[in-house]
Protein backbone atom coordinates (compact mmCIF):
# COMPACT_ATOMS: atom_id res chain seq x y z
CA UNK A 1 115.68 76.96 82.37
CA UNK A 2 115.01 80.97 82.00
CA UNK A 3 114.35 83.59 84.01
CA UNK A 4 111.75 86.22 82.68
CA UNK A 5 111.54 89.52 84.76
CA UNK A 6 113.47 90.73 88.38
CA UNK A 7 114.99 88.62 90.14
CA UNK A 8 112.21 90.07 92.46
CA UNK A 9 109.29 89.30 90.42
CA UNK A 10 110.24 86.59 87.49
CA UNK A 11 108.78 83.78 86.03
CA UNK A 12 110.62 80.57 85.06
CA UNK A 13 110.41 79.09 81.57
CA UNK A 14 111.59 75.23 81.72
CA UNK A 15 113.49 73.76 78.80
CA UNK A 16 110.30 71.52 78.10
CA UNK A 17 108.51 75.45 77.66
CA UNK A 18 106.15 74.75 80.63
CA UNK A 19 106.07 78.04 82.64
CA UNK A 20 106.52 78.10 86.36
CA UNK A 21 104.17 81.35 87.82
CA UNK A 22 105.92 80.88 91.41
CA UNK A 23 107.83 83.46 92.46
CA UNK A 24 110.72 82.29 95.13
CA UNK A 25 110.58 84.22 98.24
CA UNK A 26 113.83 85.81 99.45
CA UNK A 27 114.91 84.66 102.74
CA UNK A 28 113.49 87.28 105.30
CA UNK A 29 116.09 89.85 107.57
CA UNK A 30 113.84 90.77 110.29
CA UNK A 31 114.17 93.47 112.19
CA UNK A 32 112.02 94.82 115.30
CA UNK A 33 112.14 98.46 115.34
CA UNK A 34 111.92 101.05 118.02
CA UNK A 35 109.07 103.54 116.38
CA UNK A 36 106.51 105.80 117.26
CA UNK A 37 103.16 104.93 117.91
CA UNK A 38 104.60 101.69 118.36
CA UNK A 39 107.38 99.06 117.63
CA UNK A 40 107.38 97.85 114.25
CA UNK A 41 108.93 94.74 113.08
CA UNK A 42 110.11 94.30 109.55
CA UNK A 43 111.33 92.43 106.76
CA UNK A 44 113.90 94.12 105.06
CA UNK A 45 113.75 92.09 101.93
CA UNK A 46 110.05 93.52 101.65
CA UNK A 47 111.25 96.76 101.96
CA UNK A 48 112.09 99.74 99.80
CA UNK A 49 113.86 103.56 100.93
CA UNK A 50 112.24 106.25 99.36
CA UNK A 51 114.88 109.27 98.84
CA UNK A 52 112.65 112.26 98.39
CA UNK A 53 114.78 115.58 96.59
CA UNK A 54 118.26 115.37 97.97
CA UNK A 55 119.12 117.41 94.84
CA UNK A 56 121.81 119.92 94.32
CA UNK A 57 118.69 123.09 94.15
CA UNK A 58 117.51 122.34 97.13
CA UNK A 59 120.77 120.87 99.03
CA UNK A 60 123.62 122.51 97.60
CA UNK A 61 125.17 126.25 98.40
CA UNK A 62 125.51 127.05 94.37
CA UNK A 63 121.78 125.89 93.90
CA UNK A 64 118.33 127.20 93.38
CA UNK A 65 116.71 127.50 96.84
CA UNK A 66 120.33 128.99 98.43
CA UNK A 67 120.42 131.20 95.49
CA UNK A 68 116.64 132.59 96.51
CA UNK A 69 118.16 133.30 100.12
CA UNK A 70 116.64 130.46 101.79
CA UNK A 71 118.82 128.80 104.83
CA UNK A 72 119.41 125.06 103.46
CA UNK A 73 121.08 124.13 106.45
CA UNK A 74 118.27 121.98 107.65
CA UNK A 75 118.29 120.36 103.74
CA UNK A 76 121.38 119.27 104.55
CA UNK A 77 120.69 117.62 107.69
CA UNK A 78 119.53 114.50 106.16
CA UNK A 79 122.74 113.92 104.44
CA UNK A 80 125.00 112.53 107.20
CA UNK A 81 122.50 110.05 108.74
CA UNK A 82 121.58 109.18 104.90
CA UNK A 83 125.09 108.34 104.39
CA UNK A 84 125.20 105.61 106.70
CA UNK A 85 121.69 104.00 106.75
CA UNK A 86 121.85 104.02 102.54
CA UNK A 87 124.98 101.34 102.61
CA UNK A 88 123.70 99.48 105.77
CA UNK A 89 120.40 98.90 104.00
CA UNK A 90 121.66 97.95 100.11
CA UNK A 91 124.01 95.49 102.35
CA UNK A 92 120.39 94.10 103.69
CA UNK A 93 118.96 93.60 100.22
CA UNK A 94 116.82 96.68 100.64
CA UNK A 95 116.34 98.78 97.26
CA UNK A 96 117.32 102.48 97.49
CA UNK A 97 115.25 104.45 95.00
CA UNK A 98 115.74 108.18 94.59
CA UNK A 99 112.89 110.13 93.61
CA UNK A 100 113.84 112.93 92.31
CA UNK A 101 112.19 116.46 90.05
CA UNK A 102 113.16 116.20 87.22
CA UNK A 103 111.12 118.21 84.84
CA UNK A 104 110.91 118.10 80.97
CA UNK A 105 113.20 121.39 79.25
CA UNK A 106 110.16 122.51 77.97
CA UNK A 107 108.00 121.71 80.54
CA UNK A 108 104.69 121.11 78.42
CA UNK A 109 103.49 118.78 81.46
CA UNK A 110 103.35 121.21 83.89
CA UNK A 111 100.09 122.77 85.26
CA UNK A 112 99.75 126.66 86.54
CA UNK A 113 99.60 125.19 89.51
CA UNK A 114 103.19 123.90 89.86
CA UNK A 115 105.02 126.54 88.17
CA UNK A 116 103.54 128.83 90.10
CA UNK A 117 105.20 127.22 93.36
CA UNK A 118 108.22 128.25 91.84
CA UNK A 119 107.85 131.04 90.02
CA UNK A 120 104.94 133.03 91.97
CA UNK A 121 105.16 136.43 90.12
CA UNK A 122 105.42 134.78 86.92
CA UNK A 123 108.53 136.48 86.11
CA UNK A 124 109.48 133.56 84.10
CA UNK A 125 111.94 132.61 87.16
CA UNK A 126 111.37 128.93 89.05
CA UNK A 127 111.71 125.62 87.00
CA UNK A 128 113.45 125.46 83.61
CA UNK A 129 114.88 129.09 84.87
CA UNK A 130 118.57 129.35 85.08
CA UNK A 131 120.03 130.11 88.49
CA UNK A 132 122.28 130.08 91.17
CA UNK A 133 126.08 130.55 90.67
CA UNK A 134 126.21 128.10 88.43
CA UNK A 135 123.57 129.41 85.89
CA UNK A 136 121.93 125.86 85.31
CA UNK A 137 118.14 125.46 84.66
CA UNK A 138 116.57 125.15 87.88
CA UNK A 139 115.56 121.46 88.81
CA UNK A 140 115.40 120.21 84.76
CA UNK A 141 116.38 116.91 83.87
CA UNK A 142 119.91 115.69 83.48
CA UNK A 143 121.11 119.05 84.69
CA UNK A 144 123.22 119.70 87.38
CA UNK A 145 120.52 121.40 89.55
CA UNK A 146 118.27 118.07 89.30
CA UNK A 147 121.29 115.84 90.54
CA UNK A 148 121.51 114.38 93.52
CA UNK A 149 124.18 115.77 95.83
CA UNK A 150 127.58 114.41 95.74
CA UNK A 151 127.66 113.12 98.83
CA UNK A 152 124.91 110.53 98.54
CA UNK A 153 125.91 109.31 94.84
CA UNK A 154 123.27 106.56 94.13
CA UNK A 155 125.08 102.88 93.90
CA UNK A 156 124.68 101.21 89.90
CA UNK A 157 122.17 99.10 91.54
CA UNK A 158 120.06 101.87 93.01
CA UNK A 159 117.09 103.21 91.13
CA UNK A 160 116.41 106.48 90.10
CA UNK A 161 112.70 108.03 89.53
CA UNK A 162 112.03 111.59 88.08
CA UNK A 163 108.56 113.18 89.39
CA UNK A 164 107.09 116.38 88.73
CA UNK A 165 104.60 117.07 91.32
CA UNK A 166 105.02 116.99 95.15
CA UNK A 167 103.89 113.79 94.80
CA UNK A 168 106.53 110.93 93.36
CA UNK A 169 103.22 108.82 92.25
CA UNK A 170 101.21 110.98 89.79
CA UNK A 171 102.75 110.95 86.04
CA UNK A 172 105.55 108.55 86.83
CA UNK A 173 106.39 104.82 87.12
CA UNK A 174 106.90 105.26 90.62
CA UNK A 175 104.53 102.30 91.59
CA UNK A 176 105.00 100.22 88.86
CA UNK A 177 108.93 100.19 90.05
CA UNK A 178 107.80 99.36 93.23
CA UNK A 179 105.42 96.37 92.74
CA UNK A 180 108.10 94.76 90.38
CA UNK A 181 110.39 94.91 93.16
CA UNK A 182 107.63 92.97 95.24
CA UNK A 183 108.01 95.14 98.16
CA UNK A 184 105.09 95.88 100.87
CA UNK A 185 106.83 98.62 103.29
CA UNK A 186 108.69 101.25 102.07
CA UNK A 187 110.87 103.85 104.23
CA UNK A 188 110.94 107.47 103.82
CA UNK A 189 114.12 110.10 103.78
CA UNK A 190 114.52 113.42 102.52
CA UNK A 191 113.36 116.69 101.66
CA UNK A 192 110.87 118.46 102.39
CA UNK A 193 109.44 116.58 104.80
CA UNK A 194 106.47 118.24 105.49
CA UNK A 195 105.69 118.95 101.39
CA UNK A 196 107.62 115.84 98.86
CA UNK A 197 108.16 113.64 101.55
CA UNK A 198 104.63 114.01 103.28
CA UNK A 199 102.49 113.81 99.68
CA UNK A 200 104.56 110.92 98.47
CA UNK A 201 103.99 109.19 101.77
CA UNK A 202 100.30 109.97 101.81
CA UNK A 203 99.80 108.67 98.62
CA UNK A 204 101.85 105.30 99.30
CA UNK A 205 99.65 104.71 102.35
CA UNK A 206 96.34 105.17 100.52
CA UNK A 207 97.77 102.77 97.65
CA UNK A 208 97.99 100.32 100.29
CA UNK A 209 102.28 100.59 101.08
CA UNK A 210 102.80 100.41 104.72
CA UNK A 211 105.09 103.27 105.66
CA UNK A 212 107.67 104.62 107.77
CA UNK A 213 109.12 107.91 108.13
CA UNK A 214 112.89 108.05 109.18
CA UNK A 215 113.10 110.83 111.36
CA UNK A 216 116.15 111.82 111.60
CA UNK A 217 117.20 111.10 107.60
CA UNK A 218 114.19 113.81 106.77
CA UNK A 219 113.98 117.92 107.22
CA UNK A 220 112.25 120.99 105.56
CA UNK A 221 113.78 124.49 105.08
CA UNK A 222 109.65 125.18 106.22
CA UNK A 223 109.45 126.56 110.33
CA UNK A 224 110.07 123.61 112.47
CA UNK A 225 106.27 123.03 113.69
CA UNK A 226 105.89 122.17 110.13
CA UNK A 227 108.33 119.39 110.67
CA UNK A 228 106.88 118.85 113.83
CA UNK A 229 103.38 118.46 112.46
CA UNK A 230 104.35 116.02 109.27
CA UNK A 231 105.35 113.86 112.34
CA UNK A 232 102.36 113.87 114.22
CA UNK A 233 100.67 113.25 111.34
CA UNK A 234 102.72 110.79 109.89
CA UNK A 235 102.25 108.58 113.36
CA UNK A 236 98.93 109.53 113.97
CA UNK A 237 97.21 108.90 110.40
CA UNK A 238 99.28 107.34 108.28
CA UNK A 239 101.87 104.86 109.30
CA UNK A 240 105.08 105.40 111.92
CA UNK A 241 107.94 107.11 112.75
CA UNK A 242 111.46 105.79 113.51
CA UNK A 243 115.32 107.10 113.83
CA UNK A 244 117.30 105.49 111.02
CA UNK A 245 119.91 104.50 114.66
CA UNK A 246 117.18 102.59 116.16
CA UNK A 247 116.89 100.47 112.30
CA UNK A 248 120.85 100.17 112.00
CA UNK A 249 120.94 99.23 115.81
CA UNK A 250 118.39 96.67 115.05
């Protein structure tokens, strides 16, 4: 007998070559959640964590957004509270993907539009643009500015995604990663919350994902009614809100 695919999503081929098309269903760890609108209750092995742009240019002191004099204080917040939900929920069976930019060196699939987020006077600063301390191109594959922050170094099991919009969905396998992992809910962390976080959220719900924002695993170096308005909005339109305690508690 052989397996064909995840252990998530496989077929079996028999030694007579008959193919079995039935998936085996993972033993469910249910959890009832304290959330906002409402109490959710879950199945972690249906679940996924979304880790939006804990990167070193947004998180670190030496990178890109410190190094354009913006307080990343509240980037870091997430850190901590990521640091203990992340091993709680691998121990559960839940997949940890980090979604992360991750942009091409010579960035041939980027519009206007999204170098000019980083780069508004089109001095030729932004992405691709060395910076910071440690001169490395800002938020560009495989360099130091694109990797994830010590602190929450992803497990060999864990999955990593590059994106290269505020969304994690357009241009990357994103989805295809998370249907093969036969998941239905999947549970967001990271930064921004109310730009990265909030568009791949949005676009998870309207795919169909059911989806939870972890509160206090999310921030935005953004004014705090911008954080207070992704969670509104986030409860009120497009899924719930919940404090990673009230999950590990469960």
């Amino acid at each position: 007998m052989v397996n064909i695919g995840s252990p998530r999503n496989g077929w079996t081929v028999g030694d007579d070559g008959g193919v079995d098309l039935r998936r085996v269903p993972a033993e469910p760890r249910v959890v009832t959640v304290k959330a906002r609108p409402q109490a959710v209750t879950l199945d972690l092995t249906r679940c996924a964590l979304v880790v939006v742009d804990m990167q070193n240019d947004f998180c670190h002191p030496d990178g890109w957004l410190a190094s354009i004099g913006v307080d990343i204080a509240p980037a870091r917040g997430p850190i901590e509270p990521l640091r203990r939900v992340v091993p709680w929920l691998r121990a559960a069976g839940t997949p940890i993907v980090w979604l992360n930019w991750g942009n091409r060196a010579d960035r041939a699939n980027l519009p206007p539009g999204v170098l000019h987020v980083y780069d508004p006077l089109g001095r030729g600063a932004g992405i691709g643009a060395p910076a910071g301390p440690r001169g490395t191109p800002t938020l560009q594959q495989g360099s130091w500015s694109a990797a994830i922050v010590d602190e929450l170094a992803p497990a060999p099991e864990d999955i990593l995604v590059d994106k290269y919009r505020m969304s994690g969905f357009f241009d990357t396998p994103l989805d295809s990663v998370l249907r093969n992992l036969a998941v239905t809910t999947l549970l967001f962390a990271g930064v921004n919350s109310d730009q990265c976080v909030l568009s791949t959220l949005s676009d998870a719900a309207c795919l169909g994902y059911d989806v939870v924002l972890l509160e206090d695993c999310a921030a935005t170096t953004s004014p705090a009614f911008c954080h207070e308005a992704t969670l509104y909005n986030v409860a009120q339109c497009f899924g719930f809100v919940a404090d990673s305690t009230h999950l590990t508690g469960a």
